[in-house]
N, C-alpha and C. Protein backbone atom coordinates (compact mmCIF):
# COMPACT_ATOMS: atom_id res chain seq x y z
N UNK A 1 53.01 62.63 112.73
CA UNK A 1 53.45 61.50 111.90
C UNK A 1 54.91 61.68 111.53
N UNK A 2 55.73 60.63 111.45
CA UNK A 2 57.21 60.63 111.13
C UNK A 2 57.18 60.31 109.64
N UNK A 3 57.71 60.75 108.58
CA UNK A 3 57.66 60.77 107.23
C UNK A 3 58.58 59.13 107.31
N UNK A 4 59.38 59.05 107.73
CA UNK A 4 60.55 58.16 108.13
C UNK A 4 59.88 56.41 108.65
N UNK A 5 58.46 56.51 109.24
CA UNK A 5 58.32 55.66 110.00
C UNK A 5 57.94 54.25 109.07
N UNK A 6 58.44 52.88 109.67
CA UNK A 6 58.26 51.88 109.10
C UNK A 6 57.50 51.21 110.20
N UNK A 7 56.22 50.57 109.47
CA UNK A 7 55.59 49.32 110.39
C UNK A 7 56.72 48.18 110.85
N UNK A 8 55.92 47.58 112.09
CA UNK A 8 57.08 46.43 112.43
C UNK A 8 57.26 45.63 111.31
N UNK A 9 56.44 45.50 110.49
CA UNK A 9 56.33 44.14 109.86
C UNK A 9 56.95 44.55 108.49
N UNK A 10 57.18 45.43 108.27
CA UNK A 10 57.97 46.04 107.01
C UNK A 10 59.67 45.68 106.88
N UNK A 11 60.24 44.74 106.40
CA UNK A 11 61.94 44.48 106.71
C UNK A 11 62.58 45.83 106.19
N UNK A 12 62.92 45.76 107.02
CA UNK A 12 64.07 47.11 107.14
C UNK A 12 65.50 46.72 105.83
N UNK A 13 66.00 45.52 106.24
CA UNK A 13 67.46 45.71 105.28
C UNK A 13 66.01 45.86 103.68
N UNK A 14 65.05 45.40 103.56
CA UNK A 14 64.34 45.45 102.20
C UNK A 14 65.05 46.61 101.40
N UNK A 15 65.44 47.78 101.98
CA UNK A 15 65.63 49.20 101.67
C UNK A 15 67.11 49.45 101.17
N UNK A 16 67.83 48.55 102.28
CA UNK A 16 69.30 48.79 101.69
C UNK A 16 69.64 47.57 100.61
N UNK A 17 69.19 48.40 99.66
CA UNK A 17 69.91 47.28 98.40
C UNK A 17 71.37 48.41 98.05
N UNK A 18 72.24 46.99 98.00
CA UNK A 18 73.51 47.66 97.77
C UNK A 18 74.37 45.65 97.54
N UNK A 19 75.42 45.94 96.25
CA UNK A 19 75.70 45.54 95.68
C UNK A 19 77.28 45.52 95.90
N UNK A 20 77.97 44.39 96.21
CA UNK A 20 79.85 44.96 96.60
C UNK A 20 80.49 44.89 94.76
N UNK A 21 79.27 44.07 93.98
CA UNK A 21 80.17 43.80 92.80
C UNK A 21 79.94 45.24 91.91
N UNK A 22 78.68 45.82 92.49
CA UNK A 22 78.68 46.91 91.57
C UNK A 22 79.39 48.35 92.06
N UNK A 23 79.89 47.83 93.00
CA UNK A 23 80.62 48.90 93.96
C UNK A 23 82.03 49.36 92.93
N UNK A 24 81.92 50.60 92.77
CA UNK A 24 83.67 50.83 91.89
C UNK A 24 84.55 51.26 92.94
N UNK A 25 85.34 50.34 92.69
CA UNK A 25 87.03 50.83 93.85
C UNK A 25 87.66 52.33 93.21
N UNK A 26 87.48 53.03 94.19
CA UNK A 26 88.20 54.53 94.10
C UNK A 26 89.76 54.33 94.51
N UNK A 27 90.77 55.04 93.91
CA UNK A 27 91.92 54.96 94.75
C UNK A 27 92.14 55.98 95.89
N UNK A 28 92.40 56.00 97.10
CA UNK A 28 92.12 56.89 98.31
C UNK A 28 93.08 57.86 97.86
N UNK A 29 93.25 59.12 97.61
CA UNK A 29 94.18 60.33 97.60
C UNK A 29 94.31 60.81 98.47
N UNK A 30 96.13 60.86 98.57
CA UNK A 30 96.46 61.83 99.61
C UNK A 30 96.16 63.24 99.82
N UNK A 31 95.12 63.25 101.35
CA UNK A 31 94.99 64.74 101.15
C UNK A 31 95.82 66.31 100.23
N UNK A 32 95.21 67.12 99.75
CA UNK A 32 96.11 68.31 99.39
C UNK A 32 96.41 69.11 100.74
N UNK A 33 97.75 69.69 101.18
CA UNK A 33 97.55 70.33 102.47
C UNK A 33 98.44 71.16 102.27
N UNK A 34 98.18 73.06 102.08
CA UNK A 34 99.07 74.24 102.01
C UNK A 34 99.99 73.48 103.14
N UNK A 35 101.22 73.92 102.55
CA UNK A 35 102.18 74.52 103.21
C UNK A 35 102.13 74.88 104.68
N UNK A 36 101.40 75.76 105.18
CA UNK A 36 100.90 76.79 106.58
C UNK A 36 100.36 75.57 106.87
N UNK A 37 99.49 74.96 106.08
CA UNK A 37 98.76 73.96 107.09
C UNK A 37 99.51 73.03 107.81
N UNK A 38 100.50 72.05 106.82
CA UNK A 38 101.01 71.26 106.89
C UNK A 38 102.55 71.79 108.13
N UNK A 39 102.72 72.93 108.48
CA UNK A 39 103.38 73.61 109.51
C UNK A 39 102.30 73.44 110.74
N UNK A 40 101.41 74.36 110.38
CA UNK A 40 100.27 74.10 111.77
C UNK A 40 100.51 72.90 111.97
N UNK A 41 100.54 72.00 111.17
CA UNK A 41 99.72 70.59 112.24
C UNK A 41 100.92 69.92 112.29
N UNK A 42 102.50 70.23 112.28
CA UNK A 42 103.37 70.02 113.05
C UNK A 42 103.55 70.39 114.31
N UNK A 43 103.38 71.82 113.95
CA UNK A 43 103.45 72.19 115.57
C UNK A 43 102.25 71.79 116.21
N UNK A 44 101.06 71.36 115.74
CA UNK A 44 100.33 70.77 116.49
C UNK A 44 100.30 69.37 117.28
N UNK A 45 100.95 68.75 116.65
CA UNK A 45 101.75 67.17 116.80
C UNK A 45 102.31 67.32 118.30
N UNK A 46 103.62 68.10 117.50
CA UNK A 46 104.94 68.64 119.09
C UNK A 46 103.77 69.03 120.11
N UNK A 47 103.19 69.77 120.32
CA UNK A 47 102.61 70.62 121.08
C UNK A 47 101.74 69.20 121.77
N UNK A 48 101.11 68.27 121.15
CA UNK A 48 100.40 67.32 121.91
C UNK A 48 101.65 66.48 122.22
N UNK A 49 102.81 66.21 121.78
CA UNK A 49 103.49 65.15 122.38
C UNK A 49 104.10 66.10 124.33
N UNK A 50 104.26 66.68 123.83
CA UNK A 50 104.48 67.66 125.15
C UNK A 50 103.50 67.66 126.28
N UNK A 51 102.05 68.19 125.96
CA UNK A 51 100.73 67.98 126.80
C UNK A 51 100.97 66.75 127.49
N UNK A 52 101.18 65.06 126.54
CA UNK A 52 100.89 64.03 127.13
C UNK A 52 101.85 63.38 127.69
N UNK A 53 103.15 64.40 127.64
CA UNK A 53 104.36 63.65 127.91
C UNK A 53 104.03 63.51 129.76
N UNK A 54 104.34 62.30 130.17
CA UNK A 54 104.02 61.83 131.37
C UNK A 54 105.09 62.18 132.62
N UNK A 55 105.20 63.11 133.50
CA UNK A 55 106.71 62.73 134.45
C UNK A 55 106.66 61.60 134.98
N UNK A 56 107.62 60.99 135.27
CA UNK A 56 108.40 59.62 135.10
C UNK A 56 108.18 59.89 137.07
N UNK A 57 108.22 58.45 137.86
CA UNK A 57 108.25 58.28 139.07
C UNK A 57 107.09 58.47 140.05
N UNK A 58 107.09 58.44 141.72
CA UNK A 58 105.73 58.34 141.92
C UNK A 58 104.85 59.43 141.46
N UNK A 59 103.42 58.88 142.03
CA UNK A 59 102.50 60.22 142.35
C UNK A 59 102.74 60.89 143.55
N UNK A 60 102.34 62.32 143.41
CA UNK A 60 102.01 62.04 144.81
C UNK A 60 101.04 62.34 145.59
N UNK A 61 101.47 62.12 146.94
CA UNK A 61 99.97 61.43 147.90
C UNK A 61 98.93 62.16 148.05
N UNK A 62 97.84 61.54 147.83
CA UNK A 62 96.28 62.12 147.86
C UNK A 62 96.01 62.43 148.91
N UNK A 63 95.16 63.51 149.67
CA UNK A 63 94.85 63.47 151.22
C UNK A 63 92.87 63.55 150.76
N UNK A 64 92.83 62.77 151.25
CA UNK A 64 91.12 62.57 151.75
C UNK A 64 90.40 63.19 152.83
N UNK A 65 89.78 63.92 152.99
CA UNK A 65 89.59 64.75 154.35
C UNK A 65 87.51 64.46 154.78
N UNK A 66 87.11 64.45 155.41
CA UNK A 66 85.82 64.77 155.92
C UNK A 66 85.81 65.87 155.97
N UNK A 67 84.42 66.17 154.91
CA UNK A 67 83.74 68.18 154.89
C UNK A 67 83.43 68.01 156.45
N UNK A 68 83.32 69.31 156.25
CA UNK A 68 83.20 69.85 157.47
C UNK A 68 81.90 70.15 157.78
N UNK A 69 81.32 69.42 159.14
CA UNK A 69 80.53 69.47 159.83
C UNK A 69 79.32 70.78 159.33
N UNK A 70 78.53 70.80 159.03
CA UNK A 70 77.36 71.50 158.90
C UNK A 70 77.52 72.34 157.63
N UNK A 71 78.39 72.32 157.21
CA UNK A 71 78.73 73.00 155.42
C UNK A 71 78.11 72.55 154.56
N UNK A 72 77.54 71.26 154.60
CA UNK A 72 76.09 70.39 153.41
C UNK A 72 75.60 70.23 153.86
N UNK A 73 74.25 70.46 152.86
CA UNK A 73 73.44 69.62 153.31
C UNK A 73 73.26 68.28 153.02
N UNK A 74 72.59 67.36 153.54
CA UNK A 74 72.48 65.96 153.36
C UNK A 74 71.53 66.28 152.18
N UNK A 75 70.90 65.08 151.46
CA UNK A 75 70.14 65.30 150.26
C UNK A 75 69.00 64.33 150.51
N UNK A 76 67.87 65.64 149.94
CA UNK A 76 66.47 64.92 150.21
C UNK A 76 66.11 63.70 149.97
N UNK A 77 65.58 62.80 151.11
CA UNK A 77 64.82 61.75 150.25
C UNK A 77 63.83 61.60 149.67
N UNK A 78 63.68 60.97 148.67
CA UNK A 78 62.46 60.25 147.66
C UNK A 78 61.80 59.45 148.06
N UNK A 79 60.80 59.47 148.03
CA UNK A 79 59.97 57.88 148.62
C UNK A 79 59.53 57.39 147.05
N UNK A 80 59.91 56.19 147.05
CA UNK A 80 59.37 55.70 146.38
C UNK A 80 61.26 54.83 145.07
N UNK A 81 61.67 55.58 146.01
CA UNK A 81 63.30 55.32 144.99
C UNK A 81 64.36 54.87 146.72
N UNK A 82 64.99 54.51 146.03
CA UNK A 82 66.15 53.89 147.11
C UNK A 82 66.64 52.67 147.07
């Protein structure tokens, strides 16, 4: 048995009672962040602008090749799928 479980016929929102007027507006605070941290996650910044920095001009060219002859195997068939 699921402690959790609701019959179909039971409305579900029934449960979420929730109210926007009784809702109290918090003001969002700016995180607190040491010093060290607030260094880490500079150099963490730089360090991703670098990773994603893109080189500029073409790609270059892909080569596509056929495996080689008897190195796989082909893969079993299923009966009943296909």
């Amino acid at each position: 048995d699921y402690p959790l479980h609701l019959s179909n016929e039971e409305p579900v929102l029934g449960y979420l009672k929730f109210s926007a007027k009784e809702a109290e507006e918090v003001p969002a605070e700016e995180p607190q962040v040491a010093d060290e941290d607030a260094d880490y996650q500079k150099d963490v910044e730089e360090s991703m602008k670098d990773a994603y920095a893109l080189p500029k001009g073409p790609l270059p060219p892909v080569v596509i090749r056929e495996p080689e002859s008897g190195k796989y195997q082909p893969l079993p068939e299923v009966p009943g799928k296909g």
